[in-house]
C-alpha atoms as a PDB file:
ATOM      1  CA  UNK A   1      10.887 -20.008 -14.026  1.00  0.00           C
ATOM      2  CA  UNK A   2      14.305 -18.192 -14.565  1.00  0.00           C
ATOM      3  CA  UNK A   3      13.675 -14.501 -14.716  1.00  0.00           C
ATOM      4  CA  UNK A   4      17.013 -12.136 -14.786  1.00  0.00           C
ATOM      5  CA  UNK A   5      17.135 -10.214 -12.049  1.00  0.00           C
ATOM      6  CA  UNK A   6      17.627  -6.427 -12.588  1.00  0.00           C
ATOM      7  CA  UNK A   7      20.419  -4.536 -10.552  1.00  0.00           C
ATOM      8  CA  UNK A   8      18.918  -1.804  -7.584  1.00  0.00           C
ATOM      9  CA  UNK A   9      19.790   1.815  -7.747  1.00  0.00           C
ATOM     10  CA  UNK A  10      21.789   2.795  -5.104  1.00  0.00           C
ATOM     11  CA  UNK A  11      18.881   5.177  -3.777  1.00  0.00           C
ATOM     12  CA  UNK A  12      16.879   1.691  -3.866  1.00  0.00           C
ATOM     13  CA  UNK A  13      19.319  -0.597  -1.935  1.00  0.00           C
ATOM     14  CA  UNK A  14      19.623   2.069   0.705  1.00  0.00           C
ATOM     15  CA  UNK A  15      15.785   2.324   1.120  1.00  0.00           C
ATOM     16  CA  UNK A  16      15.856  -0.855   1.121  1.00  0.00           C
ATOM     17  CA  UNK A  17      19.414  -1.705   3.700  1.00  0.00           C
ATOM     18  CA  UNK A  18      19.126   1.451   5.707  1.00  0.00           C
ATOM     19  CA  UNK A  19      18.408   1.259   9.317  1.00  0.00           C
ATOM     20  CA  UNK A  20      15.126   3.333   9.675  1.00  0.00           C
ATOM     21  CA  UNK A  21      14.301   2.845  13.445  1.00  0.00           C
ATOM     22  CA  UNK A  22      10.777   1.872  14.524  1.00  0.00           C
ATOM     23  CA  UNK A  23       8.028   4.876  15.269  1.00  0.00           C
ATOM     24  CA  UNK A  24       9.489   7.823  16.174  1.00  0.00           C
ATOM     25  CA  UNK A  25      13.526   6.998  16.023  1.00  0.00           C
ATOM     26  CA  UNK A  26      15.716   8.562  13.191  1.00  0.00           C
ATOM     27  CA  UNK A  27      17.245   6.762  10.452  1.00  0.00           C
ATOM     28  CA  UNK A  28      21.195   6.124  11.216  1.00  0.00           C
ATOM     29  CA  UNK A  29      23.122   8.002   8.332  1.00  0.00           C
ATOM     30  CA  UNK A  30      25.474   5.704   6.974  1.00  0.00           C
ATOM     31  CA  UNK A  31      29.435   6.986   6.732  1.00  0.00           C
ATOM     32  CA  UNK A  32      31.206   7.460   3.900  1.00  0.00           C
ATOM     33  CA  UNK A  33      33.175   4.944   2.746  1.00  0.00           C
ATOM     34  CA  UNK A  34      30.362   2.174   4.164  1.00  0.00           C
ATOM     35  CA  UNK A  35      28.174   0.174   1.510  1.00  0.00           C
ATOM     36  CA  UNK A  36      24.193  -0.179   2.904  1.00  0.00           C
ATOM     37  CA  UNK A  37      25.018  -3.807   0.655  1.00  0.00           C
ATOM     38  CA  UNK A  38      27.358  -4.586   4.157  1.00  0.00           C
ATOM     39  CA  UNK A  39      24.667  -6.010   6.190  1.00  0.00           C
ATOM     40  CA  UNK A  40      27.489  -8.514   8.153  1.00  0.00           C
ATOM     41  CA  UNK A  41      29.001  -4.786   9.410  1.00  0.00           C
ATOM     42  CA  UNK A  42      25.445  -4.508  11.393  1.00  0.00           C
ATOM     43  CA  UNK A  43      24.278  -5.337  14.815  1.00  0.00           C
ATOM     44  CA  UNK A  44      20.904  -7.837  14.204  1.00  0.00           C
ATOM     45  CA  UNK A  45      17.786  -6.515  13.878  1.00  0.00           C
ATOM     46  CA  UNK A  46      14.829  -7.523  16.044  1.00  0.00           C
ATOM     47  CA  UNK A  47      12.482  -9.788  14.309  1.00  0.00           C
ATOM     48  CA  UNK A  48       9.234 -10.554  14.950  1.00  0.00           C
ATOM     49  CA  UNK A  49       8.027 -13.498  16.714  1.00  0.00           C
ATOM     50  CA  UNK A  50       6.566 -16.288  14.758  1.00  0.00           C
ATOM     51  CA  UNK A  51       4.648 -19.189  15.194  1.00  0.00           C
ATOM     52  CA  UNK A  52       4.178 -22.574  13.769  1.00  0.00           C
ATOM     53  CA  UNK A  53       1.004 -22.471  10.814  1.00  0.00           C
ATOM     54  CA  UNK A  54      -0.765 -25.645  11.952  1.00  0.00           C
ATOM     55  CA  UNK A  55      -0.418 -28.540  10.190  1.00  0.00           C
ATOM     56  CA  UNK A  56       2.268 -26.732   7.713  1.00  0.00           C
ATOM     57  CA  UNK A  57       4.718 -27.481  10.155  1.00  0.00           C
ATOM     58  CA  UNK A  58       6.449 -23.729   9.011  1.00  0.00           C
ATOM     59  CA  UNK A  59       6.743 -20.896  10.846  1.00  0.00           C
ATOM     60  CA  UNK A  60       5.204 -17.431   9.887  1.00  0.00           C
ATOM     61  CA  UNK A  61       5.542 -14.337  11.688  1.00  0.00           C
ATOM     62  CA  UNK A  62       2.650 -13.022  14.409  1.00  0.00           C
ATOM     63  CA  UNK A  63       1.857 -10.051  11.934  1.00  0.00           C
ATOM     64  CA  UNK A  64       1.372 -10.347   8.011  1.00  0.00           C
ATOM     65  CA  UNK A  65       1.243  -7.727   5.488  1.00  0.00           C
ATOM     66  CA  UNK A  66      -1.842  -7.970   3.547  1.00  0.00           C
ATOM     67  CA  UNK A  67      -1.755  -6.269   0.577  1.00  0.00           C
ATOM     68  CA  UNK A  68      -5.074  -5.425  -0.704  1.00  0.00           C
ATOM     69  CA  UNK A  69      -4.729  -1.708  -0.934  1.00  0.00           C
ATOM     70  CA  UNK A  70      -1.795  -3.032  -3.377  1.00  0.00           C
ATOM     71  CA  UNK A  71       1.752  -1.768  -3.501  1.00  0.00           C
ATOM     72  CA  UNK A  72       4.141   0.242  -5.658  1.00  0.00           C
ATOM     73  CA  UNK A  73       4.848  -0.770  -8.803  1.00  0.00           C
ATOM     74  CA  UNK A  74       8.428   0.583  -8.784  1.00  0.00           C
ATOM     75  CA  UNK A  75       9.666   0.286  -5.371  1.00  0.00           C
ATOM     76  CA  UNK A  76       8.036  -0.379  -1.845  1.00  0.00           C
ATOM     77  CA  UNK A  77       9.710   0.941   1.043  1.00  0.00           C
ATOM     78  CA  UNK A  78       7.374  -1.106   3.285  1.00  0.00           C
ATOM     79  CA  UNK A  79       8.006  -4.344   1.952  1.00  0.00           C
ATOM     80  CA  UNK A  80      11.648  -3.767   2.323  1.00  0.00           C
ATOM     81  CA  UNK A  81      11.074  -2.236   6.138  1.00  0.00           C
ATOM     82  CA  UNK A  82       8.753  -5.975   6.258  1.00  0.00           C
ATOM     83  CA  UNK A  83      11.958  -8.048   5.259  1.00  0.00           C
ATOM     84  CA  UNK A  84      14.282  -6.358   8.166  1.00  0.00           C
ATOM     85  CA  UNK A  85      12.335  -6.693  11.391  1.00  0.00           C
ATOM     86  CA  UNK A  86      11.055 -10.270   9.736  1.00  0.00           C
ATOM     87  CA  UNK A  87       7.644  -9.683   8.939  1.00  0.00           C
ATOM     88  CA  UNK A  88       8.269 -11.465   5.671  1.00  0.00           C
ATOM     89  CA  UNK A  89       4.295 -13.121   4.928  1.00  0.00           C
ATOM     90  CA  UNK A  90       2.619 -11.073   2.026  1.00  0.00           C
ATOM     91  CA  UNK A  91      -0.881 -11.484   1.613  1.00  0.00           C
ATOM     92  CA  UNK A  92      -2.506 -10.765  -1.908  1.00  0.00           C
ATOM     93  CA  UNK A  93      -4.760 -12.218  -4.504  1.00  0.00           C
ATOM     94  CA  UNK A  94      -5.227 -12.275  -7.969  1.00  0.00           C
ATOM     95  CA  UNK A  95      -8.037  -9.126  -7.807  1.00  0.00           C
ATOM     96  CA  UNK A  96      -5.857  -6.693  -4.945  1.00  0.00           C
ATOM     97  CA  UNK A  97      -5.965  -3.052  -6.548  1.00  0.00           C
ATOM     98  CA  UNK A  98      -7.101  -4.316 -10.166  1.00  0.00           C
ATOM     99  CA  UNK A  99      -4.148  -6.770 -10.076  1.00  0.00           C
ATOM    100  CA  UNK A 100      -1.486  -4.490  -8.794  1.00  0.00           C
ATOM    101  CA  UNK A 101      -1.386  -5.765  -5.675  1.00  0.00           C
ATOM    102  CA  UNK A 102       0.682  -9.625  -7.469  1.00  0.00           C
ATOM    103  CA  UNK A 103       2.450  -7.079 -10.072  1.00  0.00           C
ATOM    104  CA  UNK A 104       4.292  -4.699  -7.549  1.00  0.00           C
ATOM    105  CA  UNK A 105       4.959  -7.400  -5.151  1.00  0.00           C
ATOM    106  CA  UNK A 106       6.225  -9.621  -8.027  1.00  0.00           C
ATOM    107  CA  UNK A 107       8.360  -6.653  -9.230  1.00  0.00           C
ATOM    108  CA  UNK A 108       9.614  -6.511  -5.509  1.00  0.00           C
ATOM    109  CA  UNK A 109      10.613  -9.712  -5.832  1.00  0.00           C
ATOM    110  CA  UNK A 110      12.827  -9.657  -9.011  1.00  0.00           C
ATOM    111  CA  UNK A 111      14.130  -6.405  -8.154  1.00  0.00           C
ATOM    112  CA  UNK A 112      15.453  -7.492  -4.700  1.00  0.00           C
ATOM    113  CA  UNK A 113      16.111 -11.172  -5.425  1.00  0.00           C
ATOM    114  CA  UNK A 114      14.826 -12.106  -1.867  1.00  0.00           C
ATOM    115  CA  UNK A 115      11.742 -14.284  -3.099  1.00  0.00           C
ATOM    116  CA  UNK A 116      13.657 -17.143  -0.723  1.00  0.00           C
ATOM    117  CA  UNK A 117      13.443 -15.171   2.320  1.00  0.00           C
ATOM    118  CA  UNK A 118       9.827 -14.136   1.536  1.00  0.00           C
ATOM    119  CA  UNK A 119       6.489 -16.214   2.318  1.00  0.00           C
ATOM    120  CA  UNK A 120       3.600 -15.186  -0.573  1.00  0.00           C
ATOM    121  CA  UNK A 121       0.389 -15.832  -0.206  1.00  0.00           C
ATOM    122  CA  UNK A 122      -2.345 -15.507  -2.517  1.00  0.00           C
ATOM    123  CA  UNK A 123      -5.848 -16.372  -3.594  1.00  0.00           C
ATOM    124  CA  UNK A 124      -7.896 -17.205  -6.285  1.00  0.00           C
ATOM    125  CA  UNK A 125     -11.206 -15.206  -7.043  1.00  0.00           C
ATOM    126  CA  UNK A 126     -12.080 -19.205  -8.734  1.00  0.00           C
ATOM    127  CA  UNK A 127     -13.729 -21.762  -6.677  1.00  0.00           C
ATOM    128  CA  UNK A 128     -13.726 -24.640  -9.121  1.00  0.00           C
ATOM    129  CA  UNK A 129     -10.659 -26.610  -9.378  1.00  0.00           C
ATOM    130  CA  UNK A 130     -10.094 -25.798 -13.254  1.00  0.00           C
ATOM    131  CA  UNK A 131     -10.562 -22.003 -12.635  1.00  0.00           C
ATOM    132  CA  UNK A 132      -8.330 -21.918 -10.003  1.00  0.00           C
ATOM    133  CA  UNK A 133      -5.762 -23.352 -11.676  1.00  0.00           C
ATOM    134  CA  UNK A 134      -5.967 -20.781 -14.679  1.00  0.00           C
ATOM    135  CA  UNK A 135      -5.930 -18.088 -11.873  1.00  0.00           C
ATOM    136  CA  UNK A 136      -2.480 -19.557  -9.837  1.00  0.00           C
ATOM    137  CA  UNK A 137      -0.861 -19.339 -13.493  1.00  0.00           C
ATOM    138  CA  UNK A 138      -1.515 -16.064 -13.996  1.00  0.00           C
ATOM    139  CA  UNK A 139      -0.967 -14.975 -10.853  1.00  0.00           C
ATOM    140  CA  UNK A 140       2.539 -17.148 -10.983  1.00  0.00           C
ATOM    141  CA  UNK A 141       3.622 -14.504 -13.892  1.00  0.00           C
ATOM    142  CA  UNK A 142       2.450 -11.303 -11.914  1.00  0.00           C
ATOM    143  CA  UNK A 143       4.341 -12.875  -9.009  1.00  0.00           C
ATOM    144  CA  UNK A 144       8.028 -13.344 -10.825  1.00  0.00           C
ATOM    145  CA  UNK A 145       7.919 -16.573  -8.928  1.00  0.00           C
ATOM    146  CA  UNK A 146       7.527 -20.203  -9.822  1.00  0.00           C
ATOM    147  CA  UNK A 147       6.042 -21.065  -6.980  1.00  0.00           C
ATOM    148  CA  UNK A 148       3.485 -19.683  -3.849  1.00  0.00           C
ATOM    149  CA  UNK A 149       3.752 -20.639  -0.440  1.00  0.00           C
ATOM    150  CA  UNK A 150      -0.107 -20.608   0.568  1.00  0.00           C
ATOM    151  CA  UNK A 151      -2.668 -20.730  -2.183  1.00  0.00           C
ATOM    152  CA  UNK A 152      -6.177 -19.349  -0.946  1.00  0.00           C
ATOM    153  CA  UNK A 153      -9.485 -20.074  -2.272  1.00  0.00           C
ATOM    154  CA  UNK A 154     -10.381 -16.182  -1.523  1.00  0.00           C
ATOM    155  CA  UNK A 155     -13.506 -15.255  -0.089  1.00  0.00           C
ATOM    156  CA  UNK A 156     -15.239 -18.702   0.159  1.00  0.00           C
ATOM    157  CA  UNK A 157     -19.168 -18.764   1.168  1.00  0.00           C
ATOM    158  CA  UNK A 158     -20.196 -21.810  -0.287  1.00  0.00           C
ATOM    159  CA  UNK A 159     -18.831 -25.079   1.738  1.00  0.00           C
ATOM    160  CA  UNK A 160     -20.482 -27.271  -1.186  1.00  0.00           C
ATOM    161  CA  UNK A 161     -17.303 -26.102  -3.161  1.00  0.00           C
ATOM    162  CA  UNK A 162     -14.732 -28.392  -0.783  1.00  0.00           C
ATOM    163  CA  UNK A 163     -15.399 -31.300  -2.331  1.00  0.00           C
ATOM    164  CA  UNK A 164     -12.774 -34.232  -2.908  1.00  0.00           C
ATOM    165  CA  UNK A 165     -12.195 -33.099  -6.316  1.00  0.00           C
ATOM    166  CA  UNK A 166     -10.845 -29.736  -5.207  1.00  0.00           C
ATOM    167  CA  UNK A 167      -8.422 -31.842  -2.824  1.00  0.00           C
ATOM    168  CA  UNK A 168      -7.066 -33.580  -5.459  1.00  0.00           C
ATOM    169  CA  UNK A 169      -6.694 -30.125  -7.714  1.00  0.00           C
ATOM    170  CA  UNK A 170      -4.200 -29.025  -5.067  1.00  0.00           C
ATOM    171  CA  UNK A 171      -2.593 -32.335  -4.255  1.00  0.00           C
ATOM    172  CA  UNK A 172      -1.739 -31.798  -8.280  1.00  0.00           C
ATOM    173  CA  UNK A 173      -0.264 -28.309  -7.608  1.00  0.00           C
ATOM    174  CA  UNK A 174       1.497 -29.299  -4.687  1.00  0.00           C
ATOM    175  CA  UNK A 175       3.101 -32.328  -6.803  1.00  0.00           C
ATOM    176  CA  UNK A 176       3.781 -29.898  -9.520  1.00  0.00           C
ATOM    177  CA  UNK A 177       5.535 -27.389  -7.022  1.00  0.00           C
ATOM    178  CA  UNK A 178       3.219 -24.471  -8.148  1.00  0.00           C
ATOM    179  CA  UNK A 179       1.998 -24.503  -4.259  1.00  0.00           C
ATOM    180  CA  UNK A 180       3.224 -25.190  -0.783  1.00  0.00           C
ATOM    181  CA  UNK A 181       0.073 -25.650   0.995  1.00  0.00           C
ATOM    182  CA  UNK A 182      -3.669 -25.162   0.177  1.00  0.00           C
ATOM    183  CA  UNK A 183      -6.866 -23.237   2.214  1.00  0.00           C
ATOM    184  CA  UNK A 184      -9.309 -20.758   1.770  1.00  0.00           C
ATOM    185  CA  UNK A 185     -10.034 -17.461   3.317  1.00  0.00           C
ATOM    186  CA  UNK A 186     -13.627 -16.238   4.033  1.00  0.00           C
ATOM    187  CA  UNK A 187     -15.921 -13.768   6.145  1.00  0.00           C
ATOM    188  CA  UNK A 188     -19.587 -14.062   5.409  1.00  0.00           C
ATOM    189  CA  UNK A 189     -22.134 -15.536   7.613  1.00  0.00           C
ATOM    190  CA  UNK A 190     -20.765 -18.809   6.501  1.00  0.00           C
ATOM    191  CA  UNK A 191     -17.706 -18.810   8.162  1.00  0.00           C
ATOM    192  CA  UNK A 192     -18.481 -21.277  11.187  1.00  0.00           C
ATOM    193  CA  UNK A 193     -20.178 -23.853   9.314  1.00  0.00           C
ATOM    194  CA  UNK A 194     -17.243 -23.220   6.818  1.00  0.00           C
ATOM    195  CA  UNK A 195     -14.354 -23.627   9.586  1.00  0.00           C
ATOM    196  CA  UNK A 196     -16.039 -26.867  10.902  1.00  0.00           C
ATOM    197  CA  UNK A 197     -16.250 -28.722   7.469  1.00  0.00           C
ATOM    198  CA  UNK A 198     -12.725 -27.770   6.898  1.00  0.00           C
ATOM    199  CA  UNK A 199     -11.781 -29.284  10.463  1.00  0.00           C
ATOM    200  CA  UNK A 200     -12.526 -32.937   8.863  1.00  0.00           C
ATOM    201  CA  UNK A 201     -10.565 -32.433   5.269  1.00  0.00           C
ATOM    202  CA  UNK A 202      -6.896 -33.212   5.575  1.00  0.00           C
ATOM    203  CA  UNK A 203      -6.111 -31.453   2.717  1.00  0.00           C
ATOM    204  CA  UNK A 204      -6.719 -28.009   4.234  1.00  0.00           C
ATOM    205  CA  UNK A 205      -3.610 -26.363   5.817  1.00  0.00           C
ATOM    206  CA  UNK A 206      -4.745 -22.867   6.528  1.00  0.00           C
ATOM    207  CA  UNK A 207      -7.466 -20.239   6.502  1.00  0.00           C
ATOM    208  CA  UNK A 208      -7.469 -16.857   7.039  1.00  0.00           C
ATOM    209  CA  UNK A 209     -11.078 -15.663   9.073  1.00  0.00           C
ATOM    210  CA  UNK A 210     -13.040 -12.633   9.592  1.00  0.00           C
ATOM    211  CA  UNK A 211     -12.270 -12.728  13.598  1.00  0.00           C
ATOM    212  CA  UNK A 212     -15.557 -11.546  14.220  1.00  0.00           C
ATOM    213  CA  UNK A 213     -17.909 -12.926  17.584  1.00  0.00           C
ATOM    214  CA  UNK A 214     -20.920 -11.520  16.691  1.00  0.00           C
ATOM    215  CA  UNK A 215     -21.747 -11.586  13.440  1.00  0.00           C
ATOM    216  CA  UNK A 216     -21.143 -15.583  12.942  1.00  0.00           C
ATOM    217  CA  UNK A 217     -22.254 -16.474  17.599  1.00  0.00           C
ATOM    218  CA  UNK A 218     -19.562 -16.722  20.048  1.00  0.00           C
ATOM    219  CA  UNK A 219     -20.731 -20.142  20.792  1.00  0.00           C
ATOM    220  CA  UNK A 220     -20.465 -21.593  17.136  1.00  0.00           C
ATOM    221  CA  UNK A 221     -17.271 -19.736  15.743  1.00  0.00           C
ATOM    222  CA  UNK A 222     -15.495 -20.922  19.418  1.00  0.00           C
ATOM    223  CA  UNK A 223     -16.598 -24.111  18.832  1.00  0.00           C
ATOM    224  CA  UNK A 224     -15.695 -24.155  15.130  1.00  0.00           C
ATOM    225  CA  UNK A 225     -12.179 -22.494  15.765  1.00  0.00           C
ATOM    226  CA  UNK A 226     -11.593 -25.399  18.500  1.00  0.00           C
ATOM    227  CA  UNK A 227     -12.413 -28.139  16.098  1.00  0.00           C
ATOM    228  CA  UNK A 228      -9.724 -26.484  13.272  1.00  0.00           C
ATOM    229  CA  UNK A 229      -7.549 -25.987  16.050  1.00  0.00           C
ATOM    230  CA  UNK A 230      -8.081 -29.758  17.814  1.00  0.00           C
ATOM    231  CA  UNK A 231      -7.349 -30.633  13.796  1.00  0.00           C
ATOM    232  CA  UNK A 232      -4.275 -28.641  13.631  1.00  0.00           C
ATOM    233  CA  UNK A 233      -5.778 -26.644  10.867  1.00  0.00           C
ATOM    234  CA  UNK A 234      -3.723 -23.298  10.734  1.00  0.00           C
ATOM    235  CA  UNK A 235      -5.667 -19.958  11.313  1.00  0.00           C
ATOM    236  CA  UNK A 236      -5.056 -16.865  10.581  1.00  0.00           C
ATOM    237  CA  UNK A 237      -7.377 -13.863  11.799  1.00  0.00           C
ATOM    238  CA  UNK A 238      -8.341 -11.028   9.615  1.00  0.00           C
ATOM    239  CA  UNK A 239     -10.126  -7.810   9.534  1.00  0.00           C
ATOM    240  CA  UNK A 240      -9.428  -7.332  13.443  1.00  0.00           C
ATOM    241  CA  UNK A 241      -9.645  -3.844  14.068  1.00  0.00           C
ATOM    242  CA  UNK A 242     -13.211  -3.560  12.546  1.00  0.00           C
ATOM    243  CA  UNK A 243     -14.511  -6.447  14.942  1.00  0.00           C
ATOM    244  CA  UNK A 244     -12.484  -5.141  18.246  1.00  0.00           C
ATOM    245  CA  UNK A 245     -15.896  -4.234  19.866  1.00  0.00           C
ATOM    246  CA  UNK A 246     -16.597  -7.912  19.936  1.00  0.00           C
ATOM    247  CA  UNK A 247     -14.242  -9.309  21.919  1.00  0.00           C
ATOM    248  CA  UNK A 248     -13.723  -5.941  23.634  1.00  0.00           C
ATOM    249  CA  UNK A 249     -13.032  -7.683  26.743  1.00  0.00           C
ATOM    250  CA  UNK A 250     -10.052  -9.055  25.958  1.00  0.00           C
ATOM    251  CA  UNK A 251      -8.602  -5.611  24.303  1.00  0.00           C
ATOM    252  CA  UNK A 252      -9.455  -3.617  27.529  1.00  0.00           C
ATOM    253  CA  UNK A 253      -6.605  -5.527  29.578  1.00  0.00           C
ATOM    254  CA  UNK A 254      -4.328  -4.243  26.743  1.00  0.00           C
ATOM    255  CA  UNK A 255      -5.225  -0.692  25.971  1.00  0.00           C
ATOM    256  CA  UNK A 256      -4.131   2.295  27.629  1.00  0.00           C
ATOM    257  CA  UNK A 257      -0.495   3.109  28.703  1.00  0.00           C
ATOM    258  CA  UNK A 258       2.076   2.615  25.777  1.00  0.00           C
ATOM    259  CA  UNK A 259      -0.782   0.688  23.741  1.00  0.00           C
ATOM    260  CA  UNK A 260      -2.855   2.465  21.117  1.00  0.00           C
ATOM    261  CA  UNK A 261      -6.454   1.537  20.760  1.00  0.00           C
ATOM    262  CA  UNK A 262      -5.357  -0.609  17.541  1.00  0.00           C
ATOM    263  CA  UNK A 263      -2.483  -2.384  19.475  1.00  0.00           C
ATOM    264  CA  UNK A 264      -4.500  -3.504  22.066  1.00  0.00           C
ATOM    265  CA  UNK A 265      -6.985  -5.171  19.046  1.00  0.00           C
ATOM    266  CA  UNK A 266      -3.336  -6.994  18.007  1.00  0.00           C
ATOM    267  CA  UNK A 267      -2.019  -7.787  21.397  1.00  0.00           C
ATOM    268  CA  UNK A 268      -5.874  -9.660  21.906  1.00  0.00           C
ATOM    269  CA  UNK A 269      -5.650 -11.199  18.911  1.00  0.00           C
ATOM    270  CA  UNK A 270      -2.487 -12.152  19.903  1.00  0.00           C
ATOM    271  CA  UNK A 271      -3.345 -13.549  22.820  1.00  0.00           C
ATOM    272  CA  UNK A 272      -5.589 -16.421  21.576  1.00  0.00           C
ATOM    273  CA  UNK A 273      -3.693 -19.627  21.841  1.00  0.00           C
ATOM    274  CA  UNK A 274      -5.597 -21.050  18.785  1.00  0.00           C
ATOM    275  CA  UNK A 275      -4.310 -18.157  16.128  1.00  0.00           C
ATOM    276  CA  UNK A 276      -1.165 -18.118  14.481  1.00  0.00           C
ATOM    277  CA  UNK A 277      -0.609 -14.848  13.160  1.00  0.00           C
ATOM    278  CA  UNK A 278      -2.928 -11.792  12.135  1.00  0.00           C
ATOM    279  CA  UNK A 279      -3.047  -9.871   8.598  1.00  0.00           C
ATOM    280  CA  UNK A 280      -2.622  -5.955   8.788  1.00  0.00           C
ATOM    281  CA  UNK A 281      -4.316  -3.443   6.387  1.00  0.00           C
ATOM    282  CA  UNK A 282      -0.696  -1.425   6.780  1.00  0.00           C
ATOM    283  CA  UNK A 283      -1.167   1.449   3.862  1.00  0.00           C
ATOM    284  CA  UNK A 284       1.445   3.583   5.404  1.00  0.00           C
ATOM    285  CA  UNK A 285       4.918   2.659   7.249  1.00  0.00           C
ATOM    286  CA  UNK A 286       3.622   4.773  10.538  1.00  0.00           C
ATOM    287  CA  UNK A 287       1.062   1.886  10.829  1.00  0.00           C
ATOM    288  CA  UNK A 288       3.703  -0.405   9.397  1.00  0.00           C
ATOM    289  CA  UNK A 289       5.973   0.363  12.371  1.00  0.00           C
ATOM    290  CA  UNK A 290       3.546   0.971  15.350  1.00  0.00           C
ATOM    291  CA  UNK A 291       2.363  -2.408  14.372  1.00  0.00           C
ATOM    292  CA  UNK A 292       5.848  -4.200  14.145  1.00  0.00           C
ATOM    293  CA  UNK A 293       7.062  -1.821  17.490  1.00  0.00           C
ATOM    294  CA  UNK A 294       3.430  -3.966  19.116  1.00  0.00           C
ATOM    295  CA  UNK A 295       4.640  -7.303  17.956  1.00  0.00           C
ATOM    296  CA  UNK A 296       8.163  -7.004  19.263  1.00  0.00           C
ATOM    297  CA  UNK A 297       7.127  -5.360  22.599  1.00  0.00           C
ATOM    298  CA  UNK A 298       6.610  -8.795  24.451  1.00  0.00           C
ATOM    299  CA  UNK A 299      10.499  -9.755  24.197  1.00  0.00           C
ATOM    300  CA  UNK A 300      11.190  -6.205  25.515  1.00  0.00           C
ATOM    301  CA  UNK A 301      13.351  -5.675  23.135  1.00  0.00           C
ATOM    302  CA  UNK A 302      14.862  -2.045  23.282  1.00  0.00           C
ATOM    303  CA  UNK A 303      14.769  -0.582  19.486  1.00  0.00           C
ATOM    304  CA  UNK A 304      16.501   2.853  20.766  1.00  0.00           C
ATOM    305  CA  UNK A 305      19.318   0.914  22.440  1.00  0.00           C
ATOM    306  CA  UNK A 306      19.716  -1.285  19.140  1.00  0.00           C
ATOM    307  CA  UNK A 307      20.040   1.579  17.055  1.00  0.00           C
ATOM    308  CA  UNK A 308      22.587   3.766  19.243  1.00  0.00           C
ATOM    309  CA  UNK A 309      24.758   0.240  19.066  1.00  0.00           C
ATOM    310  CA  UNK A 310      24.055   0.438  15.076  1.00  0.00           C
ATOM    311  CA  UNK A 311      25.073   3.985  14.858  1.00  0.00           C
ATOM    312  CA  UNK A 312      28.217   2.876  17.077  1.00  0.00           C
ATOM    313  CA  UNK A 313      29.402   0.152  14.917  1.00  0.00           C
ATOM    314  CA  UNK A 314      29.098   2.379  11.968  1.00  0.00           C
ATOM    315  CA  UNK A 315      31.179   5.507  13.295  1.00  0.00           C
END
């Protein structure tokens, strides 16, 4: 799919090049005479650590931007504050925000021309194999982009729907290039009996998980996150903050000090050798940079000392 890429405003490139420092530090006003389009002039950024996504064999960062609160249609500043520090998975589906969730992050993309250094992800409100299909299509216009990195089944409850017919639907779109890799996401009561079945289907890459331990047993969603984990199934947790209180244990030895309540919940999540990454509701960029500030804190890297080098190479 060739779509011509429009040119950014200049008010757009620097929202999008400037170097806004994490939580708390000013921006660095650029000198005149300097493009923001001169990223070689620049010390590196920080990025994010990532992880390998299972049997994917790819890396994805520790913290994704999900997206179902939807994003400008014109212009994101977070996505573009994503792209620096290397948080570059975005999370949608085909019913985020009515729809505008795949429109403004496809408009992202063909305004910025960065859908290479970008990982989408979306899902499909479909279950079947021929209504998913129909659904990747559409969402494959929204998107600007020929192709999707992870293609969810969104919401799953049913496990009678991962039948062999539904591997061979994706096998199809993977042969195609319409998708990179195929799973489901899902957080009803199912979800144990629905990571278990999925730990015997080699054609299931990823899902993303309500990382809950008491509404699906400690016992059976351990066991069934060890058997996707055994399988090198990757797994990605969502909807952390709202399920902190059951696994409290592990965010107490976090919290307090320079962690907020809500890093801690990360920094837990984090800490379980069987997840690769977890998706952030992140409707502002305050929570958009406490939460990258959290995920870059273990390589103690020191943002204020980056940023008086940045304002140094600039002067």
């Amino acid at each position: 799919m060739n779509i011509p890429k429009k040119k950014m405003t200049r008010r757009e490139m620097l929202r999008f090049a400037g170097l806004a420092g994490l939580g708390g530090f000013a921006a660095v006003t650029l000198p005149r005479g300097v493009s923001a389009a001169e990223p070689a002039a620049l010390p590196a950024l920080p990025q994010v650590p990532r992880r390998v996504l299972g049997k994917t064999g790819q890396t994805i960062p520790i913290l994704l931007m999900g997206g179902g609160m939807g994003f400008d249609q014109k212009f994101d500043p977070r996505l573009a504050e994503c792209l620096r520090f290397g948080v570059n998975y975005f999370d949608v589906a085909d019913c985020y925000a009515g729809g505008s969730a795949e429109i403004g992050l496809g408009n992202f993309v063909e305004k910025t021309g960065k859908r290479k250094e970008m990982w989408i992800t979306t899902k499909s409100d479909a279950h079947d194999p021929l209504g998913m299909v129909k659904i990747l299509d559409r969402s494959l216009g929204r998107l600007k982009t020929d192709y999707v990195d992870l293609f969810f089944l969104h919401g799953l409850k049913d496990p009678q729907f991962l039948v062999p017919e539904l591997g061979q639907a994706s096998a199809k779109l993977k042969k195609e290039g319409k998708i990179r890799f195929f799973g489901f996401s899902c957080h009803d009561n199912t979800v144990a009996e629905l990571l278990t079945k999925a730990a015997g289907l080699p054609w299931i890459d990823a899902i993303m998980f309500k990382y809950n331990f008491r509404d699906f047993g400690d016992q059976a969603l351990n066991a069934a996150m060890d058997a996707c984990h055994k399988a090198n199934v990757g797994l990605i947790a969502m909807k952390t903050q709202g399920s902190a209180v059951t696994f409290a244990d592990r965010v107490n030895k976090f919290e307090g000090g320079k962690f907020s309540h809500h890093q801690a919940v990360l920094k837990a999540v984090w800490d379980d050798p069987r997840i690769t990454a977890a998706v952030s509701h992140m409707d502002t960029l305050e929570k958009l940079k406490a939460n990258i500030a959290d995920a870059l804190c273990p390589h103690k890297i020191d943002i204020a000392r980056h940023m008086r080098r940045a304002a140094e190479v600039l002067a």
